[in-house]
Protein backbone atom coordinates (compact mmCIF):
# COMPACT_ATOMS: atom_id res chain seq x y z
CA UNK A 1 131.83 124.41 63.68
CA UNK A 2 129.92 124.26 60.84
CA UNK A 3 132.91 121.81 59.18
CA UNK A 4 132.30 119.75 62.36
CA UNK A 5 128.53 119.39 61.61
CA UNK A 6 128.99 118.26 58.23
CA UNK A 7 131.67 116.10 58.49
CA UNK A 8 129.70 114.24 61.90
CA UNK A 9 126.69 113.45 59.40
CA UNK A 10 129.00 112.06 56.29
CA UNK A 11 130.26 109.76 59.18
CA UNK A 12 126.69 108.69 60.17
CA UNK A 13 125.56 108.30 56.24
CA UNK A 14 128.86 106.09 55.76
CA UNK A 15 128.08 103.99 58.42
CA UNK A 16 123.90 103.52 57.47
CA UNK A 17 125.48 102.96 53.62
CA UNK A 18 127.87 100.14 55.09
CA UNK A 19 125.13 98.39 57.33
CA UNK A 20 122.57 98.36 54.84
CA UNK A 21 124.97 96.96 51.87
CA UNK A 22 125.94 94.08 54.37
CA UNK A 23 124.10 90.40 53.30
CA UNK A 24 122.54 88.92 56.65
CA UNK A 25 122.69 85.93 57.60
CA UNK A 26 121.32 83.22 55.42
CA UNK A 27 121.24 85.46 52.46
CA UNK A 28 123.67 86.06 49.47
CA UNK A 29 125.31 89.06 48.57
CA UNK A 30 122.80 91.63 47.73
CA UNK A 31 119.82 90.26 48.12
CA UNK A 32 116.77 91.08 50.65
CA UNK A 33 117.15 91.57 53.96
CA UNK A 34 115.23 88.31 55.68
CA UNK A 35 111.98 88.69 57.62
CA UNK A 36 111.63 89.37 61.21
CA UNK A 37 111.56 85.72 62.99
CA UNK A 38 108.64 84.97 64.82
CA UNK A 39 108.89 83.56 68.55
CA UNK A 40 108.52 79.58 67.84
CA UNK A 41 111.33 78.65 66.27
CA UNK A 42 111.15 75.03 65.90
CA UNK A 43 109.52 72.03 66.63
CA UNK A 44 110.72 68.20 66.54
CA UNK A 45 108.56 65.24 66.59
CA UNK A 46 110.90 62.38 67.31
CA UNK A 47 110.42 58.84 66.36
CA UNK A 48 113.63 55.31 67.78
CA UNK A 49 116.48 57.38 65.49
CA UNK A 50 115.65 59.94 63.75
CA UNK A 51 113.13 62.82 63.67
CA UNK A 52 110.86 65.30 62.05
CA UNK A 53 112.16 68.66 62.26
CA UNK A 54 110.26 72.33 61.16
CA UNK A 55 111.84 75.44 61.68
CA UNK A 56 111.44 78.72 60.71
CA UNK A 57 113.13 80.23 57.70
CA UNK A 58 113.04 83.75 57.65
CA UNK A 59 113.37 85.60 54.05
CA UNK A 60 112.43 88.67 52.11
CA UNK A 61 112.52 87.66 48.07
CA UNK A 62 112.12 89.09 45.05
CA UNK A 63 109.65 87.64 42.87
CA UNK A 64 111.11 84.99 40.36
CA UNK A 65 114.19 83.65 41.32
CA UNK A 66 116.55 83.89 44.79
CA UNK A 67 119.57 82.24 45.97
CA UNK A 68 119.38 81.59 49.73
CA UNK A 69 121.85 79.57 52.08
CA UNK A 70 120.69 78.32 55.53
CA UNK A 71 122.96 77.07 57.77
CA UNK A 72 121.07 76.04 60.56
CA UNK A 73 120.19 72.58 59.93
CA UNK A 74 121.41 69.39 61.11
CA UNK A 75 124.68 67.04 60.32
CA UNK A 76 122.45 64.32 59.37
CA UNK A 77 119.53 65.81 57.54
CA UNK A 78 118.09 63.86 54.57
CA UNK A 79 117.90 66.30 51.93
CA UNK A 80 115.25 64.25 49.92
CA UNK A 81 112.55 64.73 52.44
CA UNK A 82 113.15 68.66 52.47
CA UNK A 83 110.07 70.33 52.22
CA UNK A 84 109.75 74.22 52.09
CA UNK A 85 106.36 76.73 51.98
CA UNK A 86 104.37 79.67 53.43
CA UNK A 87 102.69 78.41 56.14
CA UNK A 88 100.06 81.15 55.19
CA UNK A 89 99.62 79.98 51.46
CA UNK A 90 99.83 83.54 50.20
CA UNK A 91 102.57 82.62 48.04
CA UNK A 92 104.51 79.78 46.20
CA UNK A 93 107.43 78.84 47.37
CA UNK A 94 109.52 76.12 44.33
CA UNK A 95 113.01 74.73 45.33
CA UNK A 96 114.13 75.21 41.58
CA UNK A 97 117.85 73.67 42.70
CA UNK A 98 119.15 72.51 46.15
CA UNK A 99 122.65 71.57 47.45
CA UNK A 100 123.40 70.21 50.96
CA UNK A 101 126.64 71.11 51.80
CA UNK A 102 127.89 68.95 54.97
CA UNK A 103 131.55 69.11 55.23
CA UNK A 104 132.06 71.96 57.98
CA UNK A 105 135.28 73.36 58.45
CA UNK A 106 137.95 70.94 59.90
CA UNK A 107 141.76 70.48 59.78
CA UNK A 108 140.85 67.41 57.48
CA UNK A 109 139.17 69.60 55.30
CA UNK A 110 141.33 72.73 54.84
CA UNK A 111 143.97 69.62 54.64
CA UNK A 112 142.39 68.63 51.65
CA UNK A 113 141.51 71.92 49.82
CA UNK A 114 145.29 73.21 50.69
CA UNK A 115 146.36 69.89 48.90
CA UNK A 116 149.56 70.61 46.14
CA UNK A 117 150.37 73.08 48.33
CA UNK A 118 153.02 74.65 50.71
CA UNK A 119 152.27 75.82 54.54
CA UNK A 120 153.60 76.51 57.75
CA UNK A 121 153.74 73.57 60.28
CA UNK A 122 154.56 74.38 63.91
CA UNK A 123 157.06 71.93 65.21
CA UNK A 124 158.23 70.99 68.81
CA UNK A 125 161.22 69.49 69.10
CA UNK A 126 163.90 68.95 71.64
CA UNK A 127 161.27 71.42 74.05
CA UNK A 128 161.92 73.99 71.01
CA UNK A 129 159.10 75.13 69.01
CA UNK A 130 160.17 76.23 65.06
CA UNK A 131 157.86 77.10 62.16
CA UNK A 132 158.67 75.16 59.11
CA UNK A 133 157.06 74.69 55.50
CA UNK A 134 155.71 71.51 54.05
CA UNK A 135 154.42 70.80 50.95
CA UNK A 136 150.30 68.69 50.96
CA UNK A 137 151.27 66.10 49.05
CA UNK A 138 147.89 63.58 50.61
CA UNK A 139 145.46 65.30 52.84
CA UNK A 140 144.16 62.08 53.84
CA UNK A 141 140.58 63.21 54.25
CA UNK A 142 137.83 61.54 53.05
CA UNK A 143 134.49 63.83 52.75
CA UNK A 144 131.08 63.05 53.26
CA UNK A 145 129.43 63.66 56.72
CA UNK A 146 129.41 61.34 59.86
CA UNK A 147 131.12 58.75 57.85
CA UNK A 148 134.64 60.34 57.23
CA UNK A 149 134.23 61.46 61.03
CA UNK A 150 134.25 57.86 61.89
CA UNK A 151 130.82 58.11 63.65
CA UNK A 152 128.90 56.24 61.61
CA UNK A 153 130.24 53.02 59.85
CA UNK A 154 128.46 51.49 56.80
CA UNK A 155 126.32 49.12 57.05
CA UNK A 156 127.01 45.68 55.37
CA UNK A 157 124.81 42.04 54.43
CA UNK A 158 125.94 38.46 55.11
CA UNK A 159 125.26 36.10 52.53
CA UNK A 160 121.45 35.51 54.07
CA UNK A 161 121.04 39.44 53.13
CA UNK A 162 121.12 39.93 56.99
CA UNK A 163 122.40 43.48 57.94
CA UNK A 164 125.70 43.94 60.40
CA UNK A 165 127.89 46.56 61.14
CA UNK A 166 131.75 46.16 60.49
CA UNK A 167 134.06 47.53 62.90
CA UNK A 168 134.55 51.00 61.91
CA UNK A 169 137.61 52.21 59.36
CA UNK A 170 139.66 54.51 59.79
CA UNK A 171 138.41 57.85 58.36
CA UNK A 172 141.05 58.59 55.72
CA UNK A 173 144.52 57.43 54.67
CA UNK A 174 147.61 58.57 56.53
CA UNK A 175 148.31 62.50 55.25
CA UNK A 176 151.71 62.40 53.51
CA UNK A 177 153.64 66.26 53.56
CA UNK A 178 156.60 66.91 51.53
CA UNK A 179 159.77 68.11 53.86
CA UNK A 180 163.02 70.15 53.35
CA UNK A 181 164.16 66.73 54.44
CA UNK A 182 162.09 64.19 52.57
CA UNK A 183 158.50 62.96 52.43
CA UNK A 184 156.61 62.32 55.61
CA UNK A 185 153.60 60.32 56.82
CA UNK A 186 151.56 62.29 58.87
CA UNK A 187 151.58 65.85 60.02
CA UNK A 188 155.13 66.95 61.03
CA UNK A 189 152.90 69.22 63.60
CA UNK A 190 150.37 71.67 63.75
CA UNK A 191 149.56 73.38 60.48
CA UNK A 192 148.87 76.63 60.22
CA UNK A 193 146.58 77.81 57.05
CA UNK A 194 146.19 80.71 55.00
CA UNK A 195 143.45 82.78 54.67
CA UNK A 196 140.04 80.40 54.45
CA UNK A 197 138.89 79.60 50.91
CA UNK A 198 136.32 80.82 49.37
CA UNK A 199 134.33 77.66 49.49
CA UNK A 200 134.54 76.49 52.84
CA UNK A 201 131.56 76.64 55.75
CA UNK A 202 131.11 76.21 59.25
CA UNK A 203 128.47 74.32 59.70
CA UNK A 204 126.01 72.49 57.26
CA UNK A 205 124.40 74.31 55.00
CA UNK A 206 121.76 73.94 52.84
CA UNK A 207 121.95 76.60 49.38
CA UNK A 208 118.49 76.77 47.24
CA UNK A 209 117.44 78.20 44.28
CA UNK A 210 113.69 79.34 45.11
CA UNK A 211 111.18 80.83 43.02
CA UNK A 212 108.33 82.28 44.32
CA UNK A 213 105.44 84.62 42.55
CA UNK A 214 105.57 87.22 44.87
CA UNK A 215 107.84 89.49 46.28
CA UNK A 216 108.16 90.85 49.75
CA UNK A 217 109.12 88.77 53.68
CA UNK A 218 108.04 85.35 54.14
CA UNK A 219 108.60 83.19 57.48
CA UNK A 220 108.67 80.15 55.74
CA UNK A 221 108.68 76.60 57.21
CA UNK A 222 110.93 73.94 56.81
CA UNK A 223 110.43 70.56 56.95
CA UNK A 224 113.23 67.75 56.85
CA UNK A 225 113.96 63.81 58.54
CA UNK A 226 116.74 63.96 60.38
CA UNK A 227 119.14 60.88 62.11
CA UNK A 228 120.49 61.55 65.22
CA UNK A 229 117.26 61.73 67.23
CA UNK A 230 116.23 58.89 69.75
CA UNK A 231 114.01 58.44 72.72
CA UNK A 232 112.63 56.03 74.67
CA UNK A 233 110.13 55.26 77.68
CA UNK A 234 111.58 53.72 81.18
CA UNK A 235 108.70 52.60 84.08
CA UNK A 236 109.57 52.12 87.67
CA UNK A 237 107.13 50.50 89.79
CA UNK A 238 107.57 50.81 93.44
CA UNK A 239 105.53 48.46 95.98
CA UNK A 240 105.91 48.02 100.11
CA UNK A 241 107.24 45.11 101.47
CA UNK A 242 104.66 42.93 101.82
CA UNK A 243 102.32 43.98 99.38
CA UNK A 244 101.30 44.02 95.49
CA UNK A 245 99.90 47.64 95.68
CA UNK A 246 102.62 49.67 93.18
CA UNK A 247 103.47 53.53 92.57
CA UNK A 248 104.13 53.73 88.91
CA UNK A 249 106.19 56.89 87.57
CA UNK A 250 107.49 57.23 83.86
CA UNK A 251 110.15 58.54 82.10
CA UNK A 252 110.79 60.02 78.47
CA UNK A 253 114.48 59.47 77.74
CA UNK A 254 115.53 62.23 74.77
CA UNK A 255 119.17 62.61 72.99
CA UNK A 256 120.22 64.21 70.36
CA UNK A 257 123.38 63.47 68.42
CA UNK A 258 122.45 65.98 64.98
CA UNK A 259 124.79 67.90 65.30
CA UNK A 260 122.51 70.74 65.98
CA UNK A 261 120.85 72.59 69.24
CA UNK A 262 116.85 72.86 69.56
CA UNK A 263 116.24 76.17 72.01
CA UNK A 264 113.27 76.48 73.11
CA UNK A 265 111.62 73.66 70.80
CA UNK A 266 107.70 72.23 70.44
CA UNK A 267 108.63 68.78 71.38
CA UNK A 268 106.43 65.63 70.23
CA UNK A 269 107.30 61.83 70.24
CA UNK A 270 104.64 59.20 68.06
CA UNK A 271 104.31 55.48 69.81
CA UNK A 272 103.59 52.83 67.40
CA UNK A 273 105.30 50.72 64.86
CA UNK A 274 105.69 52.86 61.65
CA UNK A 275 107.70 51.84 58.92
CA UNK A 276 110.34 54.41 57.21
CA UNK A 277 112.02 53.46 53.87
CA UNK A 278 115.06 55.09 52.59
CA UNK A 279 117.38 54.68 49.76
CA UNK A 280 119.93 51.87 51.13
CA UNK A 281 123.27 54.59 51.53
CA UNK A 282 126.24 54.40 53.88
CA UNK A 283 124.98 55.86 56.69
CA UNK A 284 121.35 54.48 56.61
CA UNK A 285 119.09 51.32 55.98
CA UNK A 286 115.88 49.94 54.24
CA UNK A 287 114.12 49.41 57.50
CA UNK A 288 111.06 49.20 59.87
CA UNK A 289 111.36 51.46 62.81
CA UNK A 290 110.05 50.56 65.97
CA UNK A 291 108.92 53.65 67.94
CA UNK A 292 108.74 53.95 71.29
CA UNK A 293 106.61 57.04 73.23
CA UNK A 294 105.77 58.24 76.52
CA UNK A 295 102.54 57.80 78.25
CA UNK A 296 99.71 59.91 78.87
CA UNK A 297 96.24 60.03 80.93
CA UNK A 298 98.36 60.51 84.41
CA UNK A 299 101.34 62.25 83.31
CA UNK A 300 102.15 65.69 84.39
CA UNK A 301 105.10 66.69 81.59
CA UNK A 302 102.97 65.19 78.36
CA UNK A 303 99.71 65.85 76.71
CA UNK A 304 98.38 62.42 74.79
CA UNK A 305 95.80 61.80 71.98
CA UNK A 306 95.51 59.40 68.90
CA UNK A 307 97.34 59.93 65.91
CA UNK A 308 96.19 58.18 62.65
CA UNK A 309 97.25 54.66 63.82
CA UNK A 310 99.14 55.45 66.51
CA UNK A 311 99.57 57.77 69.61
CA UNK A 312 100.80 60.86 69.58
CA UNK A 313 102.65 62.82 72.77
CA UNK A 314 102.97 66.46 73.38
CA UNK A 315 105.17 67.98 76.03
CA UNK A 316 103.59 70.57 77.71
CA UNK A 317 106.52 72.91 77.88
CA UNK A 318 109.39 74.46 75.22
CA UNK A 319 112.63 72.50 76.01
CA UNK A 320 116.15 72.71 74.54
CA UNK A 321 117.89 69.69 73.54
CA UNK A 322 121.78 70.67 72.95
CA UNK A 323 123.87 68.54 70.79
CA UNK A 324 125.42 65.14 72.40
CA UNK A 325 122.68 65.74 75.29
CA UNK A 326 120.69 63.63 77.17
CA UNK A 327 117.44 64.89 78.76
CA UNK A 328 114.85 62.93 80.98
CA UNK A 329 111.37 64.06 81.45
CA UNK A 330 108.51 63.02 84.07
CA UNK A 331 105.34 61.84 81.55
CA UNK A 332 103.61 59.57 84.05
CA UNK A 333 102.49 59.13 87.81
CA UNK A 334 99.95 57.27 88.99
CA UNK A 335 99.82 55.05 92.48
CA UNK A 336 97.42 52.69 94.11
CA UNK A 337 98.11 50.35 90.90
CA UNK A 338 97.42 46.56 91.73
CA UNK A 339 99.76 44.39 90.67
CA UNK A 340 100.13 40.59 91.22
CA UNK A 341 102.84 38.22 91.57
CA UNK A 342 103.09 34.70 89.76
CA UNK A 343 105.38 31.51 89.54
CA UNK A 344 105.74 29.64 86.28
CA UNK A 345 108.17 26.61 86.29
CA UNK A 346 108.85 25.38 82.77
CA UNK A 347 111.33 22.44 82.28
CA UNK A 348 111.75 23.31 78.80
CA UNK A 349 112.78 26.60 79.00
CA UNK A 350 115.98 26.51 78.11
CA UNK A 351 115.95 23.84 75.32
CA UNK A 352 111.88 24.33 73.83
CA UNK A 353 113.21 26.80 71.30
CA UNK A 354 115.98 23.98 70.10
CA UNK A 355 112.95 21.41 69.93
CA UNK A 356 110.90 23.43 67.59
CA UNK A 357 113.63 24.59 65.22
CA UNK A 358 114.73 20.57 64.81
CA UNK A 359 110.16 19.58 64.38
CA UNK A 360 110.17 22.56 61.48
CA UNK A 361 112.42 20.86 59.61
CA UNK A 362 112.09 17.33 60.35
CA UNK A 363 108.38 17.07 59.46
CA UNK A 364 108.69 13.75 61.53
CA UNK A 365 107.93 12.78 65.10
CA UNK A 366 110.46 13.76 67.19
CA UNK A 367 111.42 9.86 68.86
CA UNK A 368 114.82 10.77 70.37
CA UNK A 369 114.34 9.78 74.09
CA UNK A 370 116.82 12.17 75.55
CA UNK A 371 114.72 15.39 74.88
CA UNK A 372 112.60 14.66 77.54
CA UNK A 373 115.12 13.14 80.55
CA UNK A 374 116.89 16.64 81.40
CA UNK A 375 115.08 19.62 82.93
CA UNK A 376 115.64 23.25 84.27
CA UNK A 377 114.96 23.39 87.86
CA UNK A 378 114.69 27.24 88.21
CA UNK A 379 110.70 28.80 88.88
CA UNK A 380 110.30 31.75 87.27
CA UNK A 381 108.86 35.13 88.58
CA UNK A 382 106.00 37.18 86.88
CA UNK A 383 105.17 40.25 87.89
CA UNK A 384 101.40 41.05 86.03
CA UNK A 385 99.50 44.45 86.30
CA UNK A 386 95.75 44.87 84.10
CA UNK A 387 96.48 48.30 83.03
CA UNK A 388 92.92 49.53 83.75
CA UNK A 389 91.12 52.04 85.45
CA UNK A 390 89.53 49.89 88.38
CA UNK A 391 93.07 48.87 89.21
CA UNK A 392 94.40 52.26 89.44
CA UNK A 393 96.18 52.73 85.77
CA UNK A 394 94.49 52.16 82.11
CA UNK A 395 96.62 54.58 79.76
CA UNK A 396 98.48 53.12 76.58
CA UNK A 397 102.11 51.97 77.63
CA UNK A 398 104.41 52.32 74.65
CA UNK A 399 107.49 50.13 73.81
CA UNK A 400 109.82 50.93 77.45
CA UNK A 401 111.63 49.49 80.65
CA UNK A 402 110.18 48.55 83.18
CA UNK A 403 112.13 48.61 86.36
CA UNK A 404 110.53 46.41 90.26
CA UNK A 405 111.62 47.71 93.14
CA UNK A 406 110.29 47.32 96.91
CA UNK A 407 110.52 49.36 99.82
CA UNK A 408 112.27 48.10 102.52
CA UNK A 409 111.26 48.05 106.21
CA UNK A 410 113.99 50.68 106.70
CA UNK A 411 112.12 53.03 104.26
CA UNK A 412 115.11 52.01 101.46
CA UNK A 413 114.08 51.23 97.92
CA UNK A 414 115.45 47.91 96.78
CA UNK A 415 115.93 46.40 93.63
CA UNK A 416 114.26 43.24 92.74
CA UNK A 417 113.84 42.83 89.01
CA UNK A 418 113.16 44.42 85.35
CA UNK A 419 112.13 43.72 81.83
CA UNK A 420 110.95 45.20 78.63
CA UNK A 421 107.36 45.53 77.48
CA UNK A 422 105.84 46.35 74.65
CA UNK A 423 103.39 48.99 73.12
CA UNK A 424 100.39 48.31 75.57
CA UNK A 425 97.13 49.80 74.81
CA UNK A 426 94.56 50.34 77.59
CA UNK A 427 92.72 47.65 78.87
CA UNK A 428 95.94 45.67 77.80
CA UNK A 429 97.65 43.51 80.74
CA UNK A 430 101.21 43.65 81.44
CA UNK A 431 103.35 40.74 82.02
CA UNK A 432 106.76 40.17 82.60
CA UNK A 433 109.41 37.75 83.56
CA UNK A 434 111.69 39.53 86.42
CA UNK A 435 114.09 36.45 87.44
CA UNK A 436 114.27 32.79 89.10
CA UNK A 437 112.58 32.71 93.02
CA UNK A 438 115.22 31.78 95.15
CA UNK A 439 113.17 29.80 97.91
CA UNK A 440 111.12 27.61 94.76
CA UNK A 441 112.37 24.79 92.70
CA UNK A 442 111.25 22.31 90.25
CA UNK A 443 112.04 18.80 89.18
CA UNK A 444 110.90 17.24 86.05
CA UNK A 445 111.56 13.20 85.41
CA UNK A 446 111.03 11.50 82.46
CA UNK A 447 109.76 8.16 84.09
CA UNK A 448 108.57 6.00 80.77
CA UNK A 449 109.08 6.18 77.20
CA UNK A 450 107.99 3.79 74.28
CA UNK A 451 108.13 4.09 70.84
CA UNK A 452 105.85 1.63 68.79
CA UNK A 453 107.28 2.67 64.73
CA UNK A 454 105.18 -0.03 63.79
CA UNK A 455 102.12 1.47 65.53
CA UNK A 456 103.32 4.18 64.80
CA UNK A 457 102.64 5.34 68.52
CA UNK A 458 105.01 7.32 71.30
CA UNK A 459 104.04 6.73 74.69
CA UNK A 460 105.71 8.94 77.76
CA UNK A 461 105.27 9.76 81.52
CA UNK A 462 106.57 12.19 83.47
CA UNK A 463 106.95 13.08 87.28
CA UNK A 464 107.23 17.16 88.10
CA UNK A 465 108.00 17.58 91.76
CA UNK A 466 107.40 21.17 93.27
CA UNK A 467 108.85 22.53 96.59
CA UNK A 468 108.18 25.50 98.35
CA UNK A 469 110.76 26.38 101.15
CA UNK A 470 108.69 29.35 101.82
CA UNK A 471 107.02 30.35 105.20
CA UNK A 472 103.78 30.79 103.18
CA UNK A 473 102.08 28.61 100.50
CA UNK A 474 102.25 29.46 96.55
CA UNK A 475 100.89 29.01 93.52
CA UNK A 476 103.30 27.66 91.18
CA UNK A 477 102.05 26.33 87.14
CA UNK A 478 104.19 23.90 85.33
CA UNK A 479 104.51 24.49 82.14
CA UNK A 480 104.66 21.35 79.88
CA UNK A 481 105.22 20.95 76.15
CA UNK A 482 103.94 18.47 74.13
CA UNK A 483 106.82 18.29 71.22
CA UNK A 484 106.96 15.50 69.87
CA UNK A 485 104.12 15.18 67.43
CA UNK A 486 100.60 17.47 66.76
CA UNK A 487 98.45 14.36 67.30
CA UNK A 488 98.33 13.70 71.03
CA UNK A 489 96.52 12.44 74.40
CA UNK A 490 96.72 12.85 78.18
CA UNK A 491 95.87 9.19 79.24
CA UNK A 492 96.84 9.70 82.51
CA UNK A 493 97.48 12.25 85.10
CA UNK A 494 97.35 12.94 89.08
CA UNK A 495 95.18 16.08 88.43
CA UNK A 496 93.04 18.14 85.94
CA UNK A 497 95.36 20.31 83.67
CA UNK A 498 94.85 23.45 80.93
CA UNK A 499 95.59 22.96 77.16
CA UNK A 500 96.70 26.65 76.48
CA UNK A 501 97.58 25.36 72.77
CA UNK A 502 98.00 22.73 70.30
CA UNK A 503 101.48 22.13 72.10
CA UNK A 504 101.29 23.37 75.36
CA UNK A 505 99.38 22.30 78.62
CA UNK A 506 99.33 23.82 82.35
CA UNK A 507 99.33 22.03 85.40
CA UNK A 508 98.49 24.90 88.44
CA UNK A 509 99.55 23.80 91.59
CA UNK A 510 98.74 24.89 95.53
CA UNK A 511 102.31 23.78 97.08
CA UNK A 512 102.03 24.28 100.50
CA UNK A 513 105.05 26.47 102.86
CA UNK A 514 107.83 24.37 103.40
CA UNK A 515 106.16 21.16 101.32
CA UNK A 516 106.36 19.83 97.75
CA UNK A 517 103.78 18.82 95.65
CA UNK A 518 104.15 16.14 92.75
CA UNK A 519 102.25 16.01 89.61
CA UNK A 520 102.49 12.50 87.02
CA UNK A 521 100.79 12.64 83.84
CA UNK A 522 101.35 9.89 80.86
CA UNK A 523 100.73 11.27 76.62
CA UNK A 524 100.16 9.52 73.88
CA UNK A 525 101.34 10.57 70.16
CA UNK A 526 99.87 8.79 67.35
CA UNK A 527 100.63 9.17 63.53
């Protein structure tokens, strides 16, 4: 009995002698056991791309130096932005050394480390399955991240320095394996590997060399930029039928291709323009982000304020983002927003861009007649909102879709247009095109044209003709640009007009339901 008693506590002794001589998780072999994590475990801030990620790094060091891996971090961290310290400044914390490992285990990659080598391959042939050897002769893997994954290709420049994107490579040459019966290109079947090496990981890892000047747990917070993280705003505005009056609800749009799962995660998104410079490498850019953010002041999902320059966006609640997800949140609501509706019809449309490309580099009048005999008949929609408080909205918009629909008489929400708007501050209008009108159309006729290169003068006239084959009247402006040289007159015209700028003049116009309404003016360039 008493044999029984002893031998029962050398069992419990063994087993309190084998536990505590383990290494946990994110440690090395023999050193501290790591600190009790706290309940927030991360937070992300994320910007169009990429992201600012700090988590909690849980350690217990000795004072001087420790060796510490962490391995949960994600497949597209930039190691030179790493940042590492005791959120309670009782002690230093130096990265003496760091080494981002980022080639998880794969078949590639015990391909390539079993290279020179002889293993089993399981073969299927004839409905028979046989184990046979073959000898590595070419893994065919190529390391290094996304890129030998064939997820990201590399970016490239056209002789203007312009940046494109190739089509993507194959990641690796073909594997070539030595057979009893000669040498093959690509895997005879599935191999089947030894024993891991010593030097292989499962997921990317980050191993430091820190030195800190005082021993004992730290939950220390890390800092790193990360690709992989995008978001964006989307707005739907739904009216009735027959009115302007619009309910507005908004969208934050989050994915997450790291390589990595936030549980439980502080999330934050920034609206604004900031620019982000990087070392020019395969996977990334010297570039100027454009961020986009979610809305505040109505929202029931996201707390706003300002941040430095820009705006910065809370969400009220912890979410989880997994990897390769996509996750939509509610950040705005608001109704009772007035809206209006406007035509536009501008002949140039399709062909002012053309015009202004061929005066930059001319540096001459512009005396080729045919510019101004063709037209574009379509009228174009606007749908305008002022984005204050008197008309039922005035929050800052970021960067976003915006998505019309209207409710039918049958109660049915219809489609009837969208665009994209820009960052919009408060007090800011919006105003978008959202197609042609079907019931409008314009004419535009080029009636005179003289050139005088003696007088050096241009002389042209024009007829616009609008019709309305709608039951009601309209408003419809035509939009006119004055091309040809910076030095010109109206002489002429069937009604008063707005110069909107040193090119460009308005003619509004009442067109009554089911009528037309024609407009003649006559300019003069000089030189």
């Amino acid at each position: 009995m008493i044999w029984q008693d002893v031998s029962r506590t050398m069992v419990v002794a063994l087993l309190v002698f084998m536990a505590s001589s383990r290494a946990a998780p994110g440690q090395e072999q023999g050193a501290p056991e790591p600190a009790k994590k706290p309940a927030a475990e991360s937070s992300v801030t994320i910007y169009n791309g990429f992201a600012t990620v700090r988590q909690t790094v849980p350690m217990n060091l000795h004072q001087g130096l420790n060796t510490v891996s962490f391995a949960d971090i994600t497949a597209q961290a930039d190691p030179e932005s790493v940042t590492l310290r005791d959120p309670e400044g009782k002690r230093r914390l130096a990265i003496r050394e760091q080494n981002y490992r980022n080639d998880p285990l794969s078949e590639g990659l015990l391909l390539s480390l079993f290279e020179g080598e002889t293993i089993q391959f399981r073969v299927t042939e004839n409905n028979q399955t046989k184990v046979v050897p073959g000898k590595i002769i070419r893994s065919g893997y190529v390391p290094g991240s996304a890129y030998a994954l064939g997820q990201i290709p590399v970016p490239e420049f056209d002789r203007w320095g312009r940046p494109y994107t190739p089509a993507i490579p194959a990641p690796g040459d073909t594997p070539i394996v030595e057979m009893n019966d000669g040498i093959r290109f690509g895997l005879p079947g599935q191999p089947l590997f030894p024993s891991l090496k010593d030097d292989t990981i499962l997921k990317p890892t980050m191993h430091w060399v820190i030195d800190t000047d005082a021993a004992g747990p730290v939950n220390a917070e890390l800092s790193y930029l990360t690709d992989g993280m995008d978001w964006h705003a989307d707005y739907n505005f739904i009216s009735p039928e027959k009115e302007e009056i619009a309910a507005i609800t908004g969208w934050i749009t989050l994915s997450n291709t790291t390589g990595k799962q936030f549980t439980d995660a502080r999330i934050k998104v920034i609206a604004g323009d900031v620019r982000r410079v990087t070392r020019p490498r395969y996977d990334r850019q010297m570039v100027s982000q454009s961020l986009s953010a979610a809305a505040g002041g109505m929202q029931p999902g996201a707390a706003e304020k300002t941040f430095d320059e820009y705006h910065l966006y809370t969400l009220t609640h912890p979410a989880t983002i997994r990897g390769n997800e996509t996750k939509q949140v509610e950040f705005v609501r608001a109704s009772n927003v007035r809206t209006t509706r406007t035509y536009t019809y501008d002949a140039m449309f399709d062909s002012d861009q053309q015009i202004q490309q061929y005066w930059r580099f001319s540096g001459q009048p512009i005396a080729e007649q045919r510019l101004g005999a063709s037209a574009n008949t379509k009228v174009r929609i606007w749908r305008e909102a002022a984005n204050t408080e008197e008309d039922g909205l005035g929050i800052p918009l970021p960067k976003g879709a915006i998505r019309f629909y209207r409710r039918d008489d049958d109660g049915r929400v219809e489609f009837v247009g969208s665009n994209t708007i820009d960052h919009t501050p408060k007090n800011e209008p919006i105003r978008v095109p959202t197609g042609n009108a079907f019931d409008l159309v314009g004419e535009h006729k080029q009636t005179d044209f003289k050139y005088d290169a003696t007088g050096k003068t241009i002389t042209e006239s024009f007829e616009i003709r609008l019709r309305n084959r709608k039951e009601a009247p309209v408003t419809i402006t035509a939009v006119e640009h004055l091309f040809r040289w910076n030095n010109w007159e109206i002489i002429e015209k069937s009604q008063e007009f707005k110069k909107v700028d040193a090119r460009t003049i308005e003619f509004p116009a009442e067109v009554p339901a089911d009528g037309e309404k024609v407009i003649t003016y006559t300019v003069k360039y000089t030189w």
